[in-house]
C-alpha atoms as a PDB file:
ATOM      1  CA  UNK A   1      46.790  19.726 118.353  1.00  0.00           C
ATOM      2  CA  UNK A   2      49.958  21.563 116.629  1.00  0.00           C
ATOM      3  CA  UNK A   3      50.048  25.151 116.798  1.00  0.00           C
ATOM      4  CA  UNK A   4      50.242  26.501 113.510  1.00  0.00           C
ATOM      5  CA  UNK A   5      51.563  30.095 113.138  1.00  0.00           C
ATOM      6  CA  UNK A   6      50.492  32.680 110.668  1.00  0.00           C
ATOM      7  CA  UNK A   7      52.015  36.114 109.102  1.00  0.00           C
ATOM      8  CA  UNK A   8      49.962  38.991 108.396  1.00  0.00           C
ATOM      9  CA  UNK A   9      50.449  40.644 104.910  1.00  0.00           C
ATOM     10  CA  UNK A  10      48.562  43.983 104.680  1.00  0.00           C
ATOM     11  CA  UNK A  11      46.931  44.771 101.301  1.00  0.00           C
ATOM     12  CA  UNK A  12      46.417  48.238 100.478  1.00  0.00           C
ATOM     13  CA  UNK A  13      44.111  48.832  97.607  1.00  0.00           C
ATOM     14  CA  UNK A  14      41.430  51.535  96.325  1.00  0.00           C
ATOM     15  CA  UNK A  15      37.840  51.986  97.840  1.00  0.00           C
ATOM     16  CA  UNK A  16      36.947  51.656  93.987  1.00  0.00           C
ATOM     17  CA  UNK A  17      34.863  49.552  92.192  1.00  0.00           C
ATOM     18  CA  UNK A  18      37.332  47.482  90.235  1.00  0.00           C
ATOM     19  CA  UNK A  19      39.974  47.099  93.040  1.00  0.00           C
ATOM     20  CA  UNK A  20      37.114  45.493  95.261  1.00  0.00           C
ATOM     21  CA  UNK A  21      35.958  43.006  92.569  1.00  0.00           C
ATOM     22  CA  UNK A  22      39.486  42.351  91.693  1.00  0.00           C
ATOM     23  CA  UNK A  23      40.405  41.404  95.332  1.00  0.00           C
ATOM     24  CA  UNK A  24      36.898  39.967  96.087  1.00  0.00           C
ATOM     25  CA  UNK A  25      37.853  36.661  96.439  1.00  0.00           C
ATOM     26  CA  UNK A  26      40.815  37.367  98.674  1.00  0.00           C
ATOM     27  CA  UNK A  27      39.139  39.632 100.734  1.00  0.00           C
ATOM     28  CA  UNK A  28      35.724  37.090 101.737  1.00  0.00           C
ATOM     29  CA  UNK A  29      38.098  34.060 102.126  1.00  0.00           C
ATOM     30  CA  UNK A  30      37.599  31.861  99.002  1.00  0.00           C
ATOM     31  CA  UNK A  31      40.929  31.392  98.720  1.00  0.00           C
ATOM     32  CA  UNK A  32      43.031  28.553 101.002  1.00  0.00           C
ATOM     33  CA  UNK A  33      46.218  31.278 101.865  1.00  0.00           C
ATOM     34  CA  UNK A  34      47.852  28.988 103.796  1.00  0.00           C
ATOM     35  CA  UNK A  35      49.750  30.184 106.377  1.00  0.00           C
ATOM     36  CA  UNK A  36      49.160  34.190 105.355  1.00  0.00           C
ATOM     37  CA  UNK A  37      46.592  35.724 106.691  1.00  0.00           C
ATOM     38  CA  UNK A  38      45.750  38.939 104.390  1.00  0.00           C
ATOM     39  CA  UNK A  39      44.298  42.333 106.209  1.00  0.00           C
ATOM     40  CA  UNK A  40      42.966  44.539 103.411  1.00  0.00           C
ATOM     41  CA  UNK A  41      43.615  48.619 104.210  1.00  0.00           C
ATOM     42  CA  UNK A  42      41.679  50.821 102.062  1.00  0.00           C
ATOM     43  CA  UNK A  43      42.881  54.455 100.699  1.00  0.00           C
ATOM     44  CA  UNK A  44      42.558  56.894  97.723  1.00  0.00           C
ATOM     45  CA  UNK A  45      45.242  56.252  95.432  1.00  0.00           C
ATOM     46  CA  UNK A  46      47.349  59.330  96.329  1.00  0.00           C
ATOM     47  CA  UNK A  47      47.268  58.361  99.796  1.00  0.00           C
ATOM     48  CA  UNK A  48      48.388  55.020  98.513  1.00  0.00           C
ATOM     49  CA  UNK A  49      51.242  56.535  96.630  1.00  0.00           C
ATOM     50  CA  UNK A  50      52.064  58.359  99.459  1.00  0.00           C
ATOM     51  CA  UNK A  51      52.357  55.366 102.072  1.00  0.00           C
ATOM     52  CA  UNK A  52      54.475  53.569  99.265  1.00  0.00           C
ATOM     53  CA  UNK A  53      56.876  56.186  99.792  1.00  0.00           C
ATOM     54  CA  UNK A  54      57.319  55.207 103.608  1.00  0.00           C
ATOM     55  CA  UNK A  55      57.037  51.175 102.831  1.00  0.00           C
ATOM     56  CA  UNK A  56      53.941  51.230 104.977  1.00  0.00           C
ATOM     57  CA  UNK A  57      52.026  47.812 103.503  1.00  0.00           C
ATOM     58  CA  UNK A  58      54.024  44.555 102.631  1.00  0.00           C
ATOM     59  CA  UNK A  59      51.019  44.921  99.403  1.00  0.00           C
ATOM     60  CA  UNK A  60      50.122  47.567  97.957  1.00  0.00           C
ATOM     61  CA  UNK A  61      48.107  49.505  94.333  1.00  0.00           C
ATOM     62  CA  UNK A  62      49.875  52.205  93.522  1.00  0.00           C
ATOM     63  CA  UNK A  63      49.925  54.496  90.451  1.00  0.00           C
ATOM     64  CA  UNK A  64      52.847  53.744  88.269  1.00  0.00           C
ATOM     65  CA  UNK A  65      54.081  57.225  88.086  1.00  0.00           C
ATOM     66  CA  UNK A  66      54.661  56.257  92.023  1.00  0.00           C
ATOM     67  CA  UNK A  67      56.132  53.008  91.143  1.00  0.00           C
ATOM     68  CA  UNK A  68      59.022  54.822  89.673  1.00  0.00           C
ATOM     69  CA  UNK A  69      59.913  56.761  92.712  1.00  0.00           C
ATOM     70  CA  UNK A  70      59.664  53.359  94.731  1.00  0.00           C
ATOM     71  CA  UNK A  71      60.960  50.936  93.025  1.00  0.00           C
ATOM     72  CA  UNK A  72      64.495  50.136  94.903  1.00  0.00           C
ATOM     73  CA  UNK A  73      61.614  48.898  98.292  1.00  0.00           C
ATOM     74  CA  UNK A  74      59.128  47.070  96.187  1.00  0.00           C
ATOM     75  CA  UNK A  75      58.375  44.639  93.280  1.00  0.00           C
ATOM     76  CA  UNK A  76      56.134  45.373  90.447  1.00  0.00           C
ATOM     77  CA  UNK A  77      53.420  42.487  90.208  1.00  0.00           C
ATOM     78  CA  UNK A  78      52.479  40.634  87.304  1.00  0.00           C
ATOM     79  CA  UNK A  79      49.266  40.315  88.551  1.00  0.00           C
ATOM     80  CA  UNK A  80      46.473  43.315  89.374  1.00  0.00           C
ATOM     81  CA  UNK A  81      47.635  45.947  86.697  1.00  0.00           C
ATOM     82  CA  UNK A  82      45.193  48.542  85.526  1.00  0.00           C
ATOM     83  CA  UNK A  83      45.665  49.652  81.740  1.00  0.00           C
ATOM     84  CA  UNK A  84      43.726  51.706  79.403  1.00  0.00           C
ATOM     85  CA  UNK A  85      43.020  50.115  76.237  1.00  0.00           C
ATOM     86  CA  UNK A  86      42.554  53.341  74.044  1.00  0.00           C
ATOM     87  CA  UNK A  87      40.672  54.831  77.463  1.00  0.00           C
ATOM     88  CA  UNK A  88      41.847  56.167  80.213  1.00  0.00           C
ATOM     89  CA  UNK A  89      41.409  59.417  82.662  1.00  0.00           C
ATOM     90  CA  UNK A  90      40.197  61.953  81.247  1.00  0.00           C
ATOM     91  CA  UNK A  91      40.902  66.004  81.359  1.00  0.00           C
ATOM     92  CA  UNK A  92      37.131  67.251  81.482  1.00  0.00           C
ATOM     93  CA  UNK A  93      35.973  71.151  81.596  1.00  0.00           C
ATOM     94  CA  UNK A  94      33.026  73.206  82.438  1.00  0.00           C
ATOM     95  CA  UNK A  95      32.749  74.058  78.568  1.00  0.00           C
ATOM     96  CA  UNK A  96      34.280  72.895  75.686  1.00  0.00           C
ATOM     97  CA  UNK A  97      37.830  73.670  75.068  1.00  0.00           C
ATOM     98  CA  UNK A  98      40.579  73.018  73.127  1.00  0.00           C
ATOM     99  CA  UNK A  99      44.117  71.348  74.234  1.00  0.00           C
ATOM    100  CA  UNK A 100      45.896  75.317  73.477  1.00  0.00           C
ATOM    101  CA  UNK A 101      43.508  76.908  75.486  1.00  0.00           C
ATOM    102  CA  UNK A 102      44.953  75.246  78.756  1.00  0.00           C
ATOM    103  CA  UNK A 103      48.408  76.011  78.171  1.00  0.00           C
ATOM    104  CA  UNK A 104      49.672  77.420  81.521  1.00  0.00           C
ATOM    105  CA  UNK A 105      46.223  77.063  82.928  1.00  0.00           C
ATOM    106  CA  UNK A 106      45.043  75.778  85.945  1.00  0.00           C
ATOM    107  CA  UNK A 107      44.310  71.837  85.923  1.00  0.00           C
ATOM    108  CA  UNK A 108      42.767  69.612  88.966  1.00  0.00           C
ATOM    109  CA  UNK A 109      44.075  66.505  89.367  1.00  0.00           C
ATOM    110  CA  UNK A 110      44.281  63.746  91.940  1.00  0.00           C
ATOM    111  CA  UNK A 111      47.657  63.738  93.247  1.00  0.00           C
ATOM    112  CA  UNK A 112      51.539  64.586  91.936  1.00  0.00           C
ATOM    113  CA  UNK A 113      52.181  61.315  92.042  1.00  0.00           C
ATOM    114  CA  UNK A 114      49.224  59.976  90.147  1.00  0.00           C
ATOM    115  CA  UNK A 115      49.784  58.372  86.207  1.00  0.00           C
ATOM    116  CA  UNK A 116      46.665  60.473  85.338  1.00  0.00           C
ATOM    117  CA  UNK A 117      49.106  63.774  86.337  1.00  0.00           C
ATOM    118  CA  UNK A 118      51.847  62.253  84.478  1.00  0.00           C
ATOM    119  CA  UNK A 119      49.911  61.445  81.852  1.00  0.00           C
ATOM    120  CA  UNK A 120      48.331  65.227  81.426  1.00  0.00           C
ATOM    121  CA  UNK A 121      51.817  66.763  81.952  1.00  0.00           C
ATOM    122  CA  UNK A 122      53.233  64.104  78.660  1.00  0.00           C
ATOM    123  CA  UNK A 123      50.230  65.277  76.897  1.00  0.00           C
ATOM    124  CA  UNK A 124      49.381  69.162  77.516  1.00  0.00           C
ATOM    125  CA  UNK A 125      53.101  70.029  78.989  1.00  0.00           C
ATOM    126  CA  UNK A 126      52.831  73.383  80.804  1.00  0.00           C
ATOM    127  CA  UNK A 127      49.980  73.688  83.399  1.00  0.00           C
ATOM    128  CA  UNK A 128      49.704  74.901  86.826  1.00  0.00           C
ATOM    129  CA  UNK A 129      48.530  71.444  88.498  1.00  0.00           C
ATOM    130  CA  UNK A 130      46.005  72.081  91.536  1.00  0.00           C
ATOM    131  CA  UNK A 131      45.804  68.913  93.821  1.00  0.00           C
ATOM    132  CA  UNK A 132      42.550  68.188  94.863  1.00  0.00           C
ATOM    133  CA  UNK A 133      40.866  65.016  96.135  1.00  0.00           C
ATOM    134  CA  UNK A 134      39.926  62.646  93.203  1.00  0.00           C
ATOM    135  CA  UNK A 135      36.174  62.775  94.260  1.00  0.00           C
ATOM    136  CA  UNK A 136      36.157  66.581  94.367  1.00  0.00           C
ATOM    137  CA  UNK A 137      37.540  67.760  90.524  1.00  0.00           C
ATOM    138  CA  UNK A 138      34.286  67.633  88.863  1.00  0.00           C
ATOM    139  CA  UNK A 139      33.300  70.125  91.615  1.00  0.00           C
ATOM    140  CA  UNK A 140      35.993  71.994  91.582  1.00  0.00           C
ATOM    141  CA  UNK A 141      35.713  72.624  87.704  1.00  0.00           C
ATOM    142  CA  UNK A 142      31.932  73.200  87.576  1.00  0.00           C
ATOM    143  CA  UNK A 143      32.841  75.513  90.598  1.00  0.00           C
ATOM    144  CA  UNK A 144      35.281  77.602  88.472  1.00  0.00           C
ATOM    145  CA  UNK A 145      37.800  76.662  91.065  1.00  0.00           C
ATOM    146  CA  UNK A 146      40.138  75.347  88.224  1.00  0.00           C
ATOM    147  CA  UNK A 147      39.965  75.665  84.853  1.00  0.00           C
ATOM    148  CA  UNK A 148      39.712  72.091  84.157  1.00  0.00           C
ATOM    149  CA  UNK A 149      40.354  68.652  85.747  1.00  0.00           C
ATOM    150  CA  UNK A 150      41.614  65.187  85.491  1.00  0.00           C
ATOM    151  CA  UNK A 151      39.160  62.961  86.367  1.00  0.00           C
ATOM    152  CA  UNK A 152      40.184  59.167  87.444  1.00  0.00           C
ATOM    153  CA  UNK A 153      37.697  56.166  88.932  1.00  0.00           C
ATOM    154  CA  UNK A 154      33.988  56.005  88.076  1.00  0.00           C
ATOM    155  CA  UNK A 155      33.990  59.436  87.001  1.00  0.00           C
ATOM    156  CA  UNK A 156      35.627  58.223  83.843  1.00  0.00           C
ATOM    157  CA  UNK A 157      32.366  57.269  83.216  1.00  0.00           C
ATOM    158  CA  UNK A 158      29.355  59.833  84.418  1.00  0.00           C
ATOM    159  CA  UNK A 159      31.499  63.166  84.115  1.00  0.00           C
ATOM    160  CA  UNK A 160      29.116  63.974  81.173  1.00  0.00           C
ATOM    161  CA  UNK A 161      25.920  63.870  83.114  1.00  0.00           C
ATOM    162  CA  UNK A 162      27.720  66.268  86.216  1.00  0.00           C
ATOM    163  CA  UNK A 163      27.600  69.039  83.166  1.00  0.00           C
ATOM    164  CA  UNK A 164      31.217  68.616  82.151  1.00  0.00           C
ATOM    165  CA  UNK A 165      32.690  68.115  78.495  1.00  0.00           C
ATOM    166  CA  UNK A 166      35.703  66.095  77.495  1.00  0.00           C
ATOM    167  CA  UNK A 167      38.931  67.688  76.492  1.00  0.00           C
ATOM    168  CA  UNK A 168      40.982  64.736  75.827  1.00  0.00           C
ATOM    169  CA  UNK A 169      40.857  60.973  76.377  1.00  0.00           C
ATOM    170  CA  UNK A 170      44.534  60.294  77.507  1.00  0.00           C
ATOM    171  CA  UNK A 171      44.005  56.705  77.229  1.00  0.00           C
ATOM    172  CA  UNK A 172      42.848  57.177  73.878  1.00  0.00           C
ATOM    173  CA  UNK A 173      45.885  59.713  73.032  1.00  0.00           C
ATOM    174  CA  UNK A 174      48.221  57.545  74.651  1.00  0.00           C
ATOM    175  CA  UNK A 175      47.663  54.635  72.515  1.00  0.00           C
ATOM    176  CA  UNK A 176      47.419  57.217  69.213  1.00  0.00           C
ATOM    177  CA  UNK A 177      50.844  57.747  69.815  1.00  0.00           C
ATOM    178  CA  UNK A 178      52.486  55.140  70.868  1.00  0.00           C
ATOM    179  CA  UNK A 179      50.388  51.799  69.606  1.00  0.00           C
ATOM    180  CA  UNK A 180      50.404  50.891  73.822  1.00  0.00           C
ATOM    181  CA  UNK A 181      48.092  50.564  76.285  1.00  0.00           C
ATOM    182  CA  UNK A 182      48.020  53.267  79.343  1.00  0.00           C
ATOM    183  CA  UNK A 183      49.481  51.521  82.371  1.00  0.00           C
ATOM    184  CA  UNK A 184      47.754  53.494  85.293  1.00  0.00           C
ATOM    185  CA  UNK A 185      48.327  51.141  88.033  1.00  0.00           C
ATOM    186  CA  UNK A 186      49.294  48.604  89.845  1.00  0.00           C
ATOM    187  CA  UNK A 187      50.276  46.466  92.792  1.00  0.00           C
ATOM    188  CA  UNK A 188      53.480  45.952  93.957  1.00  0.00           C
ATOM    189  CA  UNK A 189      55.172  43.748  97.067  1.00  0.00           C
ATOM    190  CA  UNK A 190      57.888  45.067  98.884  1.00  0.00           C
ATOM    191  CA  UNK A 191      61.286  43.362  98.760  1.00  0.00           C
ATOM    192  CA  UNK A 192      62.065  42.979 102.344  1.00  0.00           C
ATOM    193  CA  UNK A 193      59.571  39.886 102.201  1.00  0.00           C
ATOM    194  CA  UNK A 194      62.107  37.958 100.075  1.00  0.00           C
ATOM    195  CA  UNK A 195      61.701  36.590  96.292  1.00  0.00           C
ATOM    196  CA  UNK A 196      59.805  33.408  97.288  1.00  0.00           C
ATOM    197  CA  UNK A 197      57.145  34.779  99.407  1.00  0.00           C
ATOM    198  CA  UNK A 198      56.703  37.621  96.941  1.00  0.00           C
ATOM    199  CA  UNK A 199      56.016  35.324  94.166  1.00  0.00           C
ATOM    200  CA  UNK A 200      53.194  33.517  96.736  1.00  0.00           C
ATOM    201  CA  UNK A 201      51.375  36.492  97.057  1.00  0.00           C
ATOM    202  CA  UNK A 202      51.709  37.116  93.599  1.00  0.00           C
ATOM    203  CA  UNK A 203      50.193  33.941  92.872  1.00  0.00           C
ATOM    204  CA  UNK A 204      47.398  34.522  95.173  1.00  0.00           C
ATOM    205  CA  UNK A 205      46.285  37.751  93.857  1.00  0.00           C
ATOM    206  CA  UNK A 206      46.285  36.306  90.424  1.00  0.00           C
ATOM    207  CA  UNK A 207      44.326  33.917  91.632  1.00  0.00           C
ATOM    208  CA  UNK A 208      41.783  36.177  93.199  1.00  0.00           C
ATOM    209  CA  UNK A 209      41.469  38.514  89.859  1.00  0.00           C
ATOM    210  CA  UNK A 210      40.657  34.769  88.271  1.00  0.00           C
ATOM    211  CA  UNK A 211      38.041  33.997  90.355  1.00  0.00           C
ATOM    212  CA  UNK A 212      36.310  37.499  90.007  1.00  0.00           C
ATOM    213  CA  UNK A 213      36.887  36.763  86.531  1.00  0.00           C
ATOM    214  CA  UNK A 214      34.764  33.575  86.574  1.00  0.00           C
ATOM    215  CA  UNK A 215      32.269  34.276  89.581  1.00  0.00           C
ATOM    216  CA  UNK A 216      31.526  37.931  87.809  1.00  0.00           C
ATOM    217  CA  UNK A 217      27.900  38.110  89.548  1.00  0.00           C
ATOM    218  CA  UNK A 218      29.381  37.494  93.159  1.00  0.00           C
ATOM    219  CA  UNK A 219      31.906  39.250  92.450  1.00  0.00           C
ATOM    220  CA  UNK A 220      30.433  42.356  90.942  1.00  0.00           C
ATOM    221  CA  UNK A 221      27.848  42.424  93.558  1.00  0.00           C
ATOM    222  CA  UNK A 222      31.111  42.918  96.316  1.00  0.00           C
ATOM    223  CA  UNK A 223      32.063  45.801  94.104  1.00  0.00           C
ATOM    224  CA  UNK A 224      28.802  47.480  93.727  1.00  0.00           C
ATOM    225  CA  UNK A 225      29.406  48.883  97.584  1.00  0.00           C
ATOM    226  CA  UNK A 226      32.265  51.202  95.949  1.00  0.00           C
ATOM    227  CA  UNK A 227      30.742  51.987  93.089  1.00  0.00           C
ATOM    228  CA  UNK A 228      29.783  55.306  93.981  1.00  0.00           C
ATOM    229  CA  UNK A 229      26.617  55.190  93.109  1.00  0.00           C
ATOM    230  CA  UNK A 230      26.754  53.950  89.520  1.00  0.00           C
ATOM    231  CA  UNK A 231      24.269  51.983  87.971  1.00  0.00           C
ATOM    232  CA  UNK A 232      24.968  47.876  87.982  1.00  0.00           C
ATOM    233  CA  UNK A 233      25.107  48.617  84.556  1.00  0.00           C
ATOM    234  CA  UNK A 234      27.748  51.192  84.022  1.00  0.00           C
ATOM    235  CA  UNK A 235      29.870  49.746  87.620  1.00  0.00           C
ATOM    236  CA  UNK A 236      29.785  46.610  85.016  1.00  0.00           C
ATOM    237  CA  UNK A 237      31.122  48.175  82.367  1.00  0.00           C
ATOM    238  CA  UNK A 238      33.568  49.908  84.533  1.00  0.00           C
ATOM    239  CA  UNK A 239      34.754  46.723  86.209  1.00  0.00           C
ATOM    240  CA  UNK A 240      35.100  45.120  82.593  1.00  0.00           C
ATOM    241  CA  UNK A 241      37.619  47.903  81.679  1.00  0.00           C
ATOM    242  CA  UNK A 242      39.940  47.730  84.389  1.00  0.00           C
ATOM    243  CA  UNK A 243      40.126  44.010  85.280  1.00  0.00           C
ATOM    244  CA  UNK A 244      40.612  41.756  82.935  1.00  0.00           C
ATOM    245  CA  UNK A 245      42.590  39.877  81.035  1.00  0.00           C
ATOM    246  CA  UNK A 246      45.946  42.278  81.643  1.00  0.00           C
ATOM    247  CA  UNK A 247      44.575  42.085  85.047  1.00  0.00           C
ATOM    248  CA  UNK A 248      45.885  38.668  85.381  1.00  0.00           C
ATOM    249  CA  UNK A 249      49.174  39.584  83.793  1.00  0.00           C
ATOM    250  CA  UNK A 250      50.369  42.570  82.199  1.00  0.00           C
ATOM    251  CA  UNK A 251      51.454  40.725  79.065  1.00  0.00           C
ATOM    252  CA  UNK A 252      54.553  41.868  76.912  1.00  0.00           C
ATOM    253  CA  UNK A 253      53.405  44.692  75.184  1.00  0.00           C
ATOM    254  CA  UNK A 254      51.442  45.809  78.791  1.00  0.00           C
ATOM    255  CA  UNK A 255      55.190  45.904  80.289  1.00  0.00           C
ATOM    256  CA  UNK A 256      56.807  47.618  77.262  1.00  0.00           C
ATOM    257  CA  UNK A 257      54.290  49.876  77.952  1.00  0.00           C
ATOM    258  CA  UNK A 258      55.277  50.462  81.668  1.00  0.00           C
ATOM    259  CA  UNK A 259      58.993  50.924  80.673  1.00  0.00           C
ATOM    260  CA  UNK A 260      57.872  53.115  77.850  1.00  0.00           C
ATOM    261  CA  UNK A 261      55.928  55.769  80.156  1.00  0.00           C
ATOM    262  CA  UNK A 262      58.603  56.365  83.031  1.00  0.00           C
ATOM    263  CA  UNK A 263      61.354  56.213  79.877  1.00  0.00           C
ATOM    264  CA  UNK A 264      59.431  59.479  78.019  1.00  0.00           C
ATOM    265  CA  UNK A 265      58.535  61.123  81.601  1.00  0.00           C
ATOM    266  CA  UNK A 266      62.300  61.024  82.524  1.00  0.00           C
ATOM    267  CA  UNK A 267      63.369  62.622  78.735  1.00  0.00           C
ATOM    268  CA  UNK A 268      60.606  65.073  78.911  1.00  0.00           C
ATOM    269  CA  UNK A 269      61.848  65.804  82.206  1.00  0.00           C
ATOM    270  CA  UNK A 270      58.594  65.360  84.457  1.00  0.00           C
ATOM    271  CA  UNK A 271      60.764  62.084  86.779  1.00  0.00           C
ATOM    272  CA  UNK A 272      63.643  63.062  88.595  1.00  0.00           C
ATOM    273  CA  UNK A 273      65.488  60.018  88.645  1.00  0.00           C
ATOM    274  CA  UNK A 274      65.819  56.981  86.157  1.00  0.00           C
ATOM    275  CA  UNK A 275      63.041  54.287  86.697  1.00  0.00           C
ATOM    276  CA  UNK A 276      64.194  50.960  87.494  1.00  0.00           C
ATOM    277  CA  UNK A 277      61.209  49.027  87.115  1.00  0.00           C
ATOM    278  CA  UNK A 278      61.749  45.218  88.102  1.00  0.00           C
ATOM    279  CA  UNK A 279      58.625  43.110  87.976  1.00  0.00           C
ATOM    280  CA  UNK A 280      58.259  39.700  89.658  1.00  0.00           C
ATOM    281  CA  UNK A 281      58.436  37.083  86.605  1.00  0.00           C
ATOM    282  CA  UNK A 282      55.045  35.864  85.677  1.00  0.00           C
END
């Protein structure tokens, strides 16, 4: 018998519901990978962002407010984006407020690096931005900690029933002002593995976000573990807005969008350096 050799690639993604049924079929080996054997590391987004900044995974989600600050190590993929269509993160409070009224006030949110921070600071300008762990703002704002938050993952979804009232929708302002979708995140390769292989990987994750696509039950039954306690219901729902068909590929207006965010961010002076965004070609 020949030997055959393999190469690891390590996946970083989200312990969230939509990054799990995206990579479901990666991750429980319905997919023939060849000679690449896939280990799949699981972090909170910041943390993600954070790693990207190092070049710690060959794979990686990432928020594409990080993207910009990474983009001379890795590749943006065509495949595994996660876009608001009209919807996005939202800045919740413990009452209802106004946009004015948080003018220089304090605002949770889930990491500097995060689109949902770049996204408040496009919208609301000056704030006094408190990090705190994604899974802790509604807390935090209920607790008076904060003023009010940005909320990201499932609590897109069930802020309303932890007592908390919507401010703004910055999916929903996003596309009111430009026409776009919101291009939270996605998942890049880095560069050192060469063009070819890159594109590989590509092509497997695409696959994998197909077959969740068309094996939804299976699939959203994977996801259900990290749906943080959401209903099969509403984790359906959830799953539905972040992967799907931009999923497989951002499509042209999806990658106008991307160039369109990090352009604005760098005029309105919230990027400190000029993105260079470079996606592998679908």
């Amino acid at each position: 018998m020949i030997a055959t050799s393999t190469r690891t690639i390590r996946v970083a993604h989200s312990p969230d519901a939509d990054d799990a049924f995206m990579f479901h079929a990666l991750s429980t080996g319905q997919l023939d990978t060849g000679d690449l054997c896939f280990e799949h590391r699981l972090a909170d987004i910041e943390s993600l962002n954070q790693a990207a900044q190092r070049g710690l995974y060959e794979v990686s989600a990432l928020s594409i407010h990080a993207y910009a600050t990474v983009a001379d190590r890795y590749w943006l993929m065509s495949s595994g984006a996660s876009m608001g269509e009209g919807y996005g993160p939202k800045v919740v409070s413990a009452r209802p407020l106004e946009r004015e009224s948080l003018v220089g006030r304090r605002v949770a949110i889930p990491g500097l690096l995060t689109t949902a921070y770049l996204a408040a600071r496009l919208w609301l300008g000056d704030f006094e931005a408190v990090v705190v762990r994604y899974d802790r703002i509604a807390d935090a704002v209920l607790a008076g900690e904060v003023d009010a938050g940005v909320v990201i993952h499932e609590l897109q979804l069930d802020y309303a029933t932890r007592g908390l009232f919507e401010v703004q929708d910055l999916g929903r302002w996003w596309l009111e002002e430009t026409g776009l979708p919101l291009p939270l995140g996605g998942n890049v390769v880095r560069r050192d593995l060469g063009w070819d292989l890159a594109r590989r990987i590509d092509d497997l994750v695409r696959a994998s976000v197909r077959h969740a696509l068309a094996n939804r039950e299976p699939a959203l039954d994977h996801a259900l573990v990290y749906a943080s306690g959401l209903s099969r219901a509403d984790a359906g729902r959830f799953v539905g807005m972040y992967v799907n068909a931009r999923t497989v590929d951002y499509g042209p207006d999806g990658r106008a969008a991307v160039h369109l965010l990090l352009a604005r961010a760098r005029r309105e002076g919230w990027l400190a350096q000029d993105p260079a965004v470079a996606f592998l070609d679908a």
